[in-house]
N, C-alpha and C. Protein backbone atom coordinates (compact mmCIF):
# COMPACT_ATOMS: atom_id res chain seq x y z
N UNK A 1 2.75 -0.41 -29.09
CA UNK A 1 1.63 0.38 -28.61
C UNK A 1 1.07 -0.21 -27.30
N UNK A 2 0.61 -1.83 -27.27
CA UNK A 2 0.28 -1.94 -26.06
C UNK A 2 1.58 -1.94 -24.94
N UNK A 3 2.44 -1.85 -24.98
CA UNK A 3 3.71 -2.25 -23.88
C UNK A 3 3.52 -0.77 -23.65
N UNK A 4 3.84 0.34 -24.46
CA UNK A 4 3.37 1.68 -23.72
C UNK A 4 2.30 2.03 -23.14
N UNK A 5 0.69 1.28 -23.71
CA UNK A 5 -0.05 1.53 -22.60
C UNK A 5 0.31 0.69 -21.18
N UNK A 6 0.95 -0.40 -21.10
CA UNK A 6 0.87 -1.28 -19.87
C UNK A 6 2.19 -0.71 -19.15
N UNK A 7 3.02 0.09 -19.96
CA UNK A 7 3.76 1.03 -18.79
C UNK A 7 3.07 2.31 -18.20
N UNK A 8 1.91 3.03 -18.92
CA UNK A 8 1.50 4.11 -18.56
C UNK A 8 0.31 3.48 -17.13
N UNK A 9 -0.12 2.34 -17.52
CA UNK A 9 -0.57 1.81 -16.22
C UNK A 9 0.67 1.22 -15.10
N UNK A 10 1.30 1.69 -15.51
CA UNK A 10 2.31 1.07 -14.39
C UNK A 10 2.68 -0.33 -14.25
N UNK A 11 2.87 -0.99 -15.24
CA UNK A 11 2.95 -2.65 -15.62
C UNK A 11 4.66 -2.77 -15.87
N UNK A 12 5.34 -3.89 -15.18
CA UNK A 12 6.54 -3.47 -15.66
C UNK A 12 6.39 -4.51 -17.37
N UNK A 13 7.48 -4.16 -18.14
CA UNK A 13 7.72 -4.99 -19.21
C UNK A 13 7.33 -6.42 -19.25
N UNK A 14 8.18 -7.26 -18.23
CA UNK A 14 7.44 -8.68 -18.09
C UNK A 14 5.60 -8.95 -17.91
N UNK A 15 5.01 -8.05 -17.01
CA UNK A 15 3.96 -8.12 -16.96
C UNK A 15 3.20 -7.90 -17.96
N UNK A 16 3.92 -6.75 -18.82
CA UNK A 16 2.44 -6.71 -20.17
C UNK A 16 2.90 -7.44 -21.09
N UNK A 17 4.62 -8.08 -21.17
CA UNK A 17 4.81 -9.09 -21.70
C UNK A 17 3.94 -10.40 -22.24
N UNK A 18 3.57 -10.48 -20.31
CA UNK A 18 2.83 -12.00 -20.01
C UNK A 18 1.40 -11.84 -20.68
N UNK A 19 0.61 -10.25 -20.32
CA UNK A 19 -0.83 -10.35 -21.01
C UNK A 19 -0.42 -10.43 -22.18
N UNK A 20 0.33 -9.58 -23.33
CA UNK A 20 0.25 -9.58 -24.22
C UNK A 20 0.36 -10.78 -25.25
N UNK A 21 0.75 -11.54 -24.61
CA UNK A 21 1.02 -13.21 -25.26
C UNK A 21 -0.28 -13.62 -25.14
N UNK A 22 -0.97 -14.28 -23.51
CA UNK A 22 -2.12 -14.44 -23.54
C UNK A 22 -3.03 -14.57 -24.86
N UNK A 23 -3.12 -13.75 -25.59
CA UNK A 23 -4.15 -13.07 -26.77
C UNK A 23 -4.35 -14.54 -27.86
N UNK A 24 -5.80 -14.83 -27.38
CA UNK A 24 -6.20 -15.85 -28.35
C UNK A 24 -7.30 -15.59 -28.52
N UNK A 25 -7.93 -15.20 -29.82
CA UNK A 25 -9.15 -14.47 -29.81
C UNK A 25 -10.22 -16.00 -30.01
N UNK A 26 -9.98 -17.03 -30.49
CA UNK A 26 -10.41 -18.03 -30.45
C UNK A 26 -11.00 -18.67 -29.35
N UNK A 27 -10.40 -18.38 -27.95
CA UNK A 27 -11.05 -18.27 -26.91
C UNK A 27 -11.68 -17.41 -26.27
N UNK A 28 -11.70 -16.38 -26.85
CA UNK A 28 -12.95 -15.21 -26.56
C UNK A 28 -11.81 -13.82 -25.55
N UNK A 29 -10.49 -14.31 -25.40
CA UNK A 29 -9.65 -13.81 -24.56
C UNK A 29 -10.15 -13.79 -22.96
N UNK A 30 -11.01 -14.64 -22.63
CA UNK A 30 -11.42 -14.49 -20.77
C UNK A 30 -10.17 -14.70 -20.40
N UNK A 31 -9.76 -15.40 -20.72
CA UNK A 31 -8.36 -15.28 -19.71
C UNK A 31 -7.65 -14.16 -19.78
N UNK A 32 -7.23 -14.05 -20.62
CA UNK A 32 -6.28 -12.49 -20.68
C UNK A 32 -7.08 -11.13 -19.70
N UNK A 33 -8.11 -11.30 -20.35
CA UNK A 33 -8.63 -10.08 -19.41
C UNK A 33 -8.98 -10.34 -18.10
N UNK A 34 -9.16 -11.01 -17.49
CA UNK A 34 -8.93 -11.64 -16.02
C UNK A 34 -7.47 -11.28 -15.62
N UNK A 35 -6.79 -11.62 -16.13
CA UNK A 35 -5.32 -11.64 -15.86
C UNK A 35 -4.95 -10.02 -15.86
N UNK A 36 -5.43 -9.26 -16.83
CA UNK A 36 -5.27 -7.76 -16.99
C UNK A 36 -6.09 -6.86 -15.90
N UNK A 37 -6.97 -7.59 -15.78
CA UNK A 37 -8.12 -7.27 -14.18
C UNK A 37 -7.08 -7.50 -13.14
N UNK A 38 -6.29 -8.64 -12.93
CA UNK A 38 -5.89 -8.69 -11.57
C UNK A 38 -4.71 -7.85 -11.39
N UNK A 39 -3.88 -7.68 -12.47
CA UNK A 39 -3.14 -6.49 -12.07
C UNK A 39 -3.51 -5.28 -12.20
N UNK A 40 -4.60 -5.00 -12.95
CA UNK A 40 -4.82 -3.41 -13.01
C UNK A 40 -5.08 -3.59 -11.09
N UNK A 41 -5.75 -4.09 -10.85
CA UNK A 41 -6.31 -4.52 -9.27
C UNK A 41 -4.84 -3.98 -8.27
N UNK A 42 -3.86 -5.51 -8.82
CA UNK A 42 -2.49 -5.03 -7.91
C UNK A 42 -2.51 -3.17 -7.99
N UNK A 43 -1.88 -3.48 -9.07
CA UNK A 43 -1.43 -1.75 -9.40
C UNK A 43 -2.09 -0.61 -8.80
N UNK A 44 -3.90 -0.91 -8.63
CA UNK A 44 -4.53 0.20 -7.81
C UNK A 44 -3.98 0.26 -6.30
N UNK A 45 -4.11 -1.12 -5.58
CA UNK A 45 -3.28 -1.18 -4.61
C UNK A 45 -2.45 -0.34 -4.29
N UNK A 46 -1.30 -0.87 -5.14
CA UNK A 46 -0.11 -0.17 -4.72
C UNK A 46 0.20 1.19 -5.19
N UNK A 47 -0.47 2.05 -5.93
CA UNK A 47 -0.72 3.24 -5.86
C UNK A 47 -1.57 4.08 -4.29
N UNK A 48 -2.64 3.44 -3.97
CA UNK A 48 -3.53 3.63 -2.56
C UNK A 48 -2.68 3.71 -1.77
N UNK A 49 -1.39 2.56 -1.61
CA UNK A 49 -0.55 2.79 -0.54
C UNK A 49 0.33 3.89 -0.58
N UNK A 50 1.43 3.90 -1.50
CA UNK A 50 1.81 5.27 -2.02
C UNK A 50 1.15 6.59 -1.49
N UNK A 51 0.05 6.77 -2.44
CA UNK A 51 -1.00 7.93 -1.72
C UNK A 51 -0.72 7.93 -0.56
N UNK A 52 -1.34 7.03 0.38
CA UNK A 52 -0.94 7.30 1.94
C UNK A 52 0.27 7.37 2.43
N UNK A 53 1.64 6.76 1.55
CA UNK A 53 2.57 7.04 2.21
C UNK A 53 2.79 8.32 1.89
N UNK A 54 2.64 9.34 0.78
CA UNK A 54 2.67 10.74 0.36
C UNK A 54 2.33 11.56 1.24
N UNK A 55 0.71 11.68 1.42
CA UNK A 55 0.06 12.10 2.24
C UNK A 55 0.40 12.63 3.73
N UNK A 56 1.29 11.05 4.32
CA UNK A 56 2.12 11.42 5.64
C UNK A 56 2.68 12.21 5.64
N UNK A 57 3.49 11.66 4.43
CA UNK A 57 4.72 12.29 4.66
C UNK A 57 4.73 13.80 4.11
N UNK A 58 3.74 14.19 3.82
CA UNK A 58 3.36 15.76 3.48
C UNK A 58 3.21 16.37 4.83
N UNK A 59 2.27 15.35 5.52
CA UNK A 59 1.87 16.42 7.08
C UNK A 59 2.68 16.40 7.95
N UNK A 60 3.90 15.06 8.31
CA UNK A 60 5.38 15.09 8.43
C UNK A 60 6.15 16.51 8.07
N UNK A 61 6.14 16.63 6.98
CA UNK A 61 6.86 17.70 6.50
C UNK A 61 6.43 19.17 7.23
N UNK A 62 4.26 18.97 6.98
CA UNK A 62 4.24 20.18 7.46
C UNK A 62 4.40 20.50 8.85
N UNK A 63 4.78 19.25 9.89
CA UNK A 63 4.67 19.44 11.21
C UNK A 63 6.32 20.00 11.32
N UNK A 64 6.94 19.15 10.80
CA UNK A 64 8.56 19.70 10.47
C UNK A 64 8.82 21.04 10.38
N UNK A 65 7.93 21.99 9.39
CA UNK A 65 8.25 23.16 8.68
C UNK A 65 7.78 23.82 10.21
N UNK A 66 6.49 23.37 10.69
CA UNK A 66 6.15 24.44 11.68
C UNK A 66 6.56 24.26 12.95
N UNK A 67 7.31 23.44 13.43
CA UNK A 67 8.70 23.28 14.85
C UNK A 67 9.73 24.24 14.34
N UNK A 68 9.99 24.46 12.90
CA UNK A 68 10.91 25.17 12.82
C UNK A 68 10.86 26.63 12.86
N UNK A 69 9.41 27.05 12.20
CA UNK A 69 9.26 28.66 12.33
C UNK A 69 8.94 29.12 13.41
N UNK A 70 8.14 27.80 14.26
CA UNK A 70 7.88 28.29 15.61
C UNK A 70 9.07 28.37 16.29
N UNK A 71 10.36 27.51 16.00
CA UNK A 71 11.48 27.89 17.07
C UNK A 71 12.97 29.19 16.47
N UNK A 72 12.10 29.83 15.35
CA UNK A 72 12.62 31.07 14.69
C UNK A 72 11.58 32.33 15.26
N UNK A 73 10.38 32.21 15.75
CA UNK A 73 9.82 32.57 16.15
C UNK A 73 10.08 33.43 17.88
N UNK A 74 10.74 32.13 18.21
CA UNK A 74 11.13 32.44 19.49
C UNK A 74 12.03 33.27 19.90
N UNK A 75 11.93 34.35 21.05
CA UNK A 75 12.83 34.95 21.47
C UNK A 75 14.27 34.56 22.09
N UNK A 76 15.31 34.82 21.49
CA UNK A 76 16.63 34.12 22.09
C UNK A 76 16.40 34.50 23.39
N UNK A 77 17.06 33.73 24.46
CA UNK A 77 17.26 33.87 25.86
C UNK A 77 18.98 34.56 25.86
């Protein structure tokens, strides 16, 4: 159960591996959840970047699509 939530956050196997060991309730778990903080952290990251690389590459596309209708557009010489 938790290895499927820490893939649905985007954690590979080793990583929710590593929290999931962590788990000592005897120490109140601060560590673990620190540790689960800093990658949820990574992971937002590298989703933000993504997004922006998407994003480009959407208005890329749409500048692409419209060089092309504009030069279907055009009257042959």
């Amino acid at each position: 159960m938790l290895i499927l939530r820490g893939k649905r956050l985007g954690f590979s196997l080793e990583e929710s591996r590593e929290i999931i060991e962590m788990y000592n309730p005897s120490k109140g778990n601060k560590d673990q959840l620190e540790k689960l903080i800093q990658h949820i952290e990574i992971q937002k990251t590298k989703l933000k970047q993504q997004k922006n690389d998407i994003n480009k590459m959407m208005r890329d596309l749409k500048e692409a699509k419209n060089v092309c209708l504009e030069a279907l557009c055009e009257k042959p010489q």
